[in-house]
C-alpha atoms as a PDB file:
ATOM      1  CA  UNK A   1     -55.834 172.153  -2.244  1.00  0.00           C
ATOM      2  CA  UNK A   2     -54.666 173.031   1.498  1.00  0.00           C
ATOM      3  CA  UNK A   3     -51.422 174.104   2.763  1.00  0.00           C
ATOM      4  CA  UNK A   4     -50.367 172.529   5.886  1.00  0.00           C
ATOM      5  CA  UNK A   5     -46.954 173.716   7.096  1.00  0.00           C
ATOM      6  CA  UNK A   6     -45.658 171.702   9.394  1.00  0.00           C
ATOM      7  CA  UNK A   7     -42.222 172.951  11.894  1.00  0.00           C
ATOM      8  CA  UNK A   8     -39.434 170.788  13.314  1.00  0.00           C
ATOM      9  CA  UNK A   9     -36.558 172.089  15.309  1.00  0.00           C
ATOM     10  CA  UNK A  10     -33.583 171.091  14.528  1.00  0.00           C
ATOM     11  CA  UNK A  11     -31.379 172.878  16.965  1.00  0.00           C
ATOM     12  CA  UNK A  12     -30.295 176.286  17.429  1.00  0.00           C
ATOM     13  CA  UNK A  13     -31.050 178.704  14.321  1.00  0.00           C
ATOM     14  CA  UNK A  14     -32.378 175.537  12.141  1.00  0.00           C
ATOM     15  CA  UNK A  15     -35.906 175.114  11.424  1.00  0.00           C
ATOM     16  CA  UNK A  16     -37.273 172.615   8.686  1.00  0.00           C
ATOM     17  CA  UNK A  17     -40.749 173.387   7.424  1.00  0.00           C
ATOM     18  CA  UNK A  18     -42.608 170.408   6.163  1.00  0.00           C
ATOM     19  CA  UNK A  19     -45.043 171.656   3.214  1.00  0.00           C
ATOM     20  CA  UNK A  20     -47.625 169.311   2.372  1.00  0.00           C
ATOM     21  CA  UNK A  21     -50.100 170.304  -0.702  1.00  0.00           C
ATOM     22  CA  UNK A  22     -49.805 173.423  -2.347  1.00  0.00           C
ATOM     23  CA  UNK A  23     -48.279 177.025  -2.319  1.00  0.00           C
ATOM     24  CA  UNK A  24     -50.773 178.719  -4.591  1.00  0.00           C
ATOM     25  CA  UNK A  25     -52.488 182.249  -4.807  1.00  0.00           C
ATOM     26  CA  UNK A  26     -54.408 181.352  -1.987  1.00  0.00           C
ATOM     27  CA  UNK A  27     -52.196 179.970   0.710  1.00  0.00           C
ATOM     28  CA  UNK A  28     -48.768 181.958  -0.266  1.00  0.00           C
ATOM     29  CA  UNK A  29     -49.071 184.265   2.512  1.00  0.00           C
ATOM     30  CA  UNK A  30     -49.190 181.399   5.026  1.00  0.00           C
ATOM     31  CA  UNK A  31     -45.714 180.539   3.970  1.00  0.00           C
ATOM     32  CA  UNK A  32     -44.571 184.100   3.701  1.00  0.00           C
ATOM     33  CA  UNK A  33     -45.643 184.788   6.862  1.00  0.00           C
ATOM     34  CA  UNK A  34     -43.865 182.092   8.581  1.00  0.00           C
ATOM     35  CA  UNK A  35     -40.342 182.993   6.927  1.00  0.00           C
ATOM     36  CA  UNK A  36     -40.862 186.697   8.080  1.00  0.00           C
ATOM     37  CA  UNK A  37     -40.924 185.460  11.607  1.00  0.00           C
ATOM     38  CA  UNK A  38     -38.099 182.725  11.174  1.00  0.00           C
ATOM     39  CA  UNK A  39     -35.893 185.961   9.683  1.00  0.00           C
ATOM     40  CA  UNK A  40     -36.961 188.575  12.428  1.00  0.00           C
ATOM     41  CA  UNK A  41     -36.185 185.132  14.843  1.00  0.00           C
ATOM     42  CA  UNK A  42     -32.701 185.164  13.928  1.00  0.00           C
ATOM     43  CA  UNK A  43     -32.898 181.525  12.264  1.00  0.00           C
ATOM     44  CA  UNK A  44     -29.844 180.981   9.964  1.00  0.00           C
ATOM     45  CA  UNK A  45     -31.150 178.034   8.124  1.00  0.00           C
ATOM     46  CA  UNK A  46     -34.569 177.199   7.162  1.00  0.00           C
ATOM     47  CA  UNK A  47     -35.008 174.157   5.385  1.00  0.00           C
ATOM     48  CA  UNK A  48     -38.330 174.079   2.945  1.00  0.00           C
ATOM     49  CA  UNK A  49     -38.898 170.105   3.258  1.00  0.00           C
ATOM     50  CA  UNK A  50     -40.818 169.880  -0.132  1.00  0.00           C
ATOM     51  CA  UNK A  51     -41.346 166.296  -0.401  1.00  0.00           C
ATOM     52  CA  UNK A  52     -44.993 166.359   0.106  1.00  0.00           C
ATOM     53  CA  UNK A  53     -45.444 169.662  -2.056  1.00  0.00           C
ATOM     54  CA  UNK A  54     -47.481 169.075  -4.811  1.00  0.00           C
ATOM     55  CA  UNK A  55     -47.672 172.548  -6.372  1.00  0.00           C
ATOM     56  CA  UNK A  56     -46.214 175.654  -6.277  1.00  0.00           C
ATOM     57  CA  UNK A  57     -47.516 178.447  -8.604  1.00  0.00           C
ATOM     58  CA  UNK A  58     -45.999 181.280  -9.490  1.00  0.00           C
ATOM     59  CA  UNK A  59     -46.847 182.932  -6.338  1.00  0.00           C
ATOM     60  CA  UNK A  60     -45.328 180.742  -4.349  1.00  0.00           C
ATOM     61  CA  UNK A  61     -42.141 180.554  -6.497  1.00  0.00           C
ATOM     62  CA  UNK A  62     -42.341 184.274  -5.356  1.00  0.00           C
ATOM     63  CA  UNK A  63     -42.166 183.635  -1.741  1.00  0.00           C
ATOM     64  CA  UNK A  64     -39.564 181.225  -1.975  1.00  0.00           C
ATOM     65  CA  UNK A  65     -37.208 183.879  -4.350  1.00  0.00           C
ATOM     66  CA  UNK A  66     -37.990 186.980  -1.317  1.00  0.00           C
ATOM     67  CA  UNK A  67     -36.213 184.512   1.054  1.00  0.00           C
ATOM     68  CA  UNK A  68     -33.955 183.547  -0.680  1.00  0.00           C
ATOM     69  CA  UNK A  69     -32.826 187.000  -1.364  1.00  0.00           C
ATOM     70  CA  UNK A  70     -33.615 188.208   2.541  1.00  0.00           C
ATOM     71  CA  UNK A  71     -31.413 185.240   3.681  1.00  0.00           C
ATOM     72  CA  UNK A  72     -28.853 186.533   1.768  1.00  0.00           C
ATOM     73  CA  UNK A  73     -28.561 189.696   3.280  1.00  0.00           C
ATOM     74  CA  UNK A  74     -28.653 188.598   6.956  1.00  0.00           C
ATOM     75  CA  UNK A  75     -25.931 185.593   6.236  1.00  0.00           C
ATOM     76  CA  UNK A  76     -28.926 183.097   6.486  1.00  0.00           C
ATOM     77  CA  UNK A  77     -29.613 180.430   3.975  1.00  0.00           C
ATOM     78  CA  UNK A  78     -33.122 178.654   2.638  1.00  0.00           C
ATOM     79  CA  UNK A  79     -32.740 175.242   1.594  1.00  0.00           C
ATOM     80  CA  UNK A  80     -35.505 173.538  -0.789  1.00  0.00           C
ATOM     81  CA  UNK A  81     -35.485 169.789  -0.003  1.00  0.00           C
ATOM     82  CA  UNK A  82     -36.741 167.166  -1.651  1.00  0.00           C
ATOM     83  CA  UNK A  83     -38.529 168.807  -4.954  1.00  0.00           C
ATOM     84  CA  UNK A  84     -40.843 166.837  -6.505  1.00  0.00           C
ATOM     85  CA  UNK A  85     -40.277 166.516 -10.441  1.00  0.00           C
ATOM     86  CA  UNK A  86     -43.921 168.933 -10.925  1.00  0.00           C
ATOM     87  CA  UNK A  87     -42.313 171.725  -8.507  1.00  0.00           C
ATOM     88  CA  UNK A  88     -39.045 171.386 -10.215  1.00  0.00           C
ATOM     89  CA  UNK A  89     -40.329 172.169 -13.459  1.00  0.00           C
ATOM     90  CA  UNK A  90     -42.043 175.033 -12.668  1.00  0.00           C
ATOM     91  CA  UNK A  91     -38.567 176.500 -10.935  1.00  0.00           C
ATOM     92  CA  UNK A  92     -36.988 175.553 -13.970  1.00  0.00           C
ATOM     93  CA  UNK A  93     -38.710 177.409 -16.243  1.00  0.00           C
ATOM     94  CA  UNK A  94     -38.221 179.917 -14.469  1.00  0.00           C
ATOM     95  CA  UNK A  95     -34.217 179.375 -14.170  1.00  0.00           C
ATOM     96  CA  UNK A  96     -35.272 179.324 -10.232  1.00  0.00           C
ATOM     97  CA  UNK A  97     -33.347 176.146  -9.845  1.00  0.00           C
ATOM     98  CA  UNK A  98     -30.355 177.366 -10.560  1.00  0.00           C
ATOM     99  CA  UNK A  99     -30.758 180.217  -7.625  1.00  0.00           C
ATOM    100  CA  UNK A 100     -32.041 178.526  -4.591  1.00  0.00           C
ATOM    101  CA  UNK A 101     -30.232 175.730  -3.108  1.00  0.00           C
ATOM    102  CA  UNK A 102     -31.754 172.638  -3.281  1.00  0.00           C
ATOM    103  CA  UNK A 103     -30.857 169.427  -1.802  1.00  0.00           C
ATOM    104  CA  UNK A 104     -32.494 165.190  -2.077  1.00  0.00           C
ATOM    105  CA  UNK A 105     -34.002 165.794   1.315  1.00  0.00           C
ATOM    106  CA  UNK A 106     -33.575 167.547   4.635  1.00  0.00           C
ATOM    107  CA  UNK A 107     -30.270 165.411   6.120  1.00  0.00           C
ATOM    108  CA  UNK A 108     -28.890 166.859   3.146  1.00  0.00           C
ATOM    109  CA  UNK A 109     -30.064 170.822   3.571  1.00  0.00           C
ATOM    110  CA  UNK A 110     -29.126 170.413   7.053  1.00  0.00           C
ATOM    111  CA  UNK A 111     -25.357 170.207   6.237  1.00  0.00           C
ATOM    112  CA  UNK A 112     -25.323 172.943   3.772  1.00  0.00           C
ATOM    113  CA  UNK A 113     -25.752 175.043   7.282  1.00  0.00           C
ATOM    114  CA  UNK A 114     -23.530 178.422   7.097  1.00  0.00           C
END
């Protein structure tokens, strides 16, 4: 399956990213790409709006980890929102869950803001 990513502006420094199908070995780099540019863009939240995600492999787990260590270092933070139960079980298996935050949905991520 396809991954469509799909922006929003929030304001300022806040992005949410809509992903709708699947972060797999073939469309990982989509997603990786776009988080390089919302780092070297300065963005100091980026919300992963995950309620249409219906996979995410290993690869994409991957992706999501690398920001979530880059956003550390430049006082950013990445927000997974709304996890389906599938997603969340392959993050916990991993003990990924307890790492990145997560919140219900975006209103939620939003307000976990630095």
């Amino acid at each position: 399956m396809a991954l469509k990513l799909e922006e929003q502006k929030v304001d300022e420094g806040k992005r949410v990213l809509k992903l709708v199908g699947s972060v797999d070995q073939n469309t990982y780099e989509r997603l990786e790409d776009y988080l390089t540019k919302a780092f070297e863009q300065g963005f100091q939240i980026v919300v992963l709006d995950c309620s249409e995600l219906t996979y995410m492999s290993s690869a994409g787990i991957g992706v999501v980890l690398w920001a979530f260590s880059r956003s550390r270092k430049l006082n950013a933070k990445v927000v997974m929102a709304g996890v389906c139960k599938g997603v969340l079980h392959s993050l916990a298996v991993l003990g990924v869950e307890k790492l990145i935050p997560m919140a219900p949905d975006v209103a939620e991520a939003l307000k976990l803001a630095p």
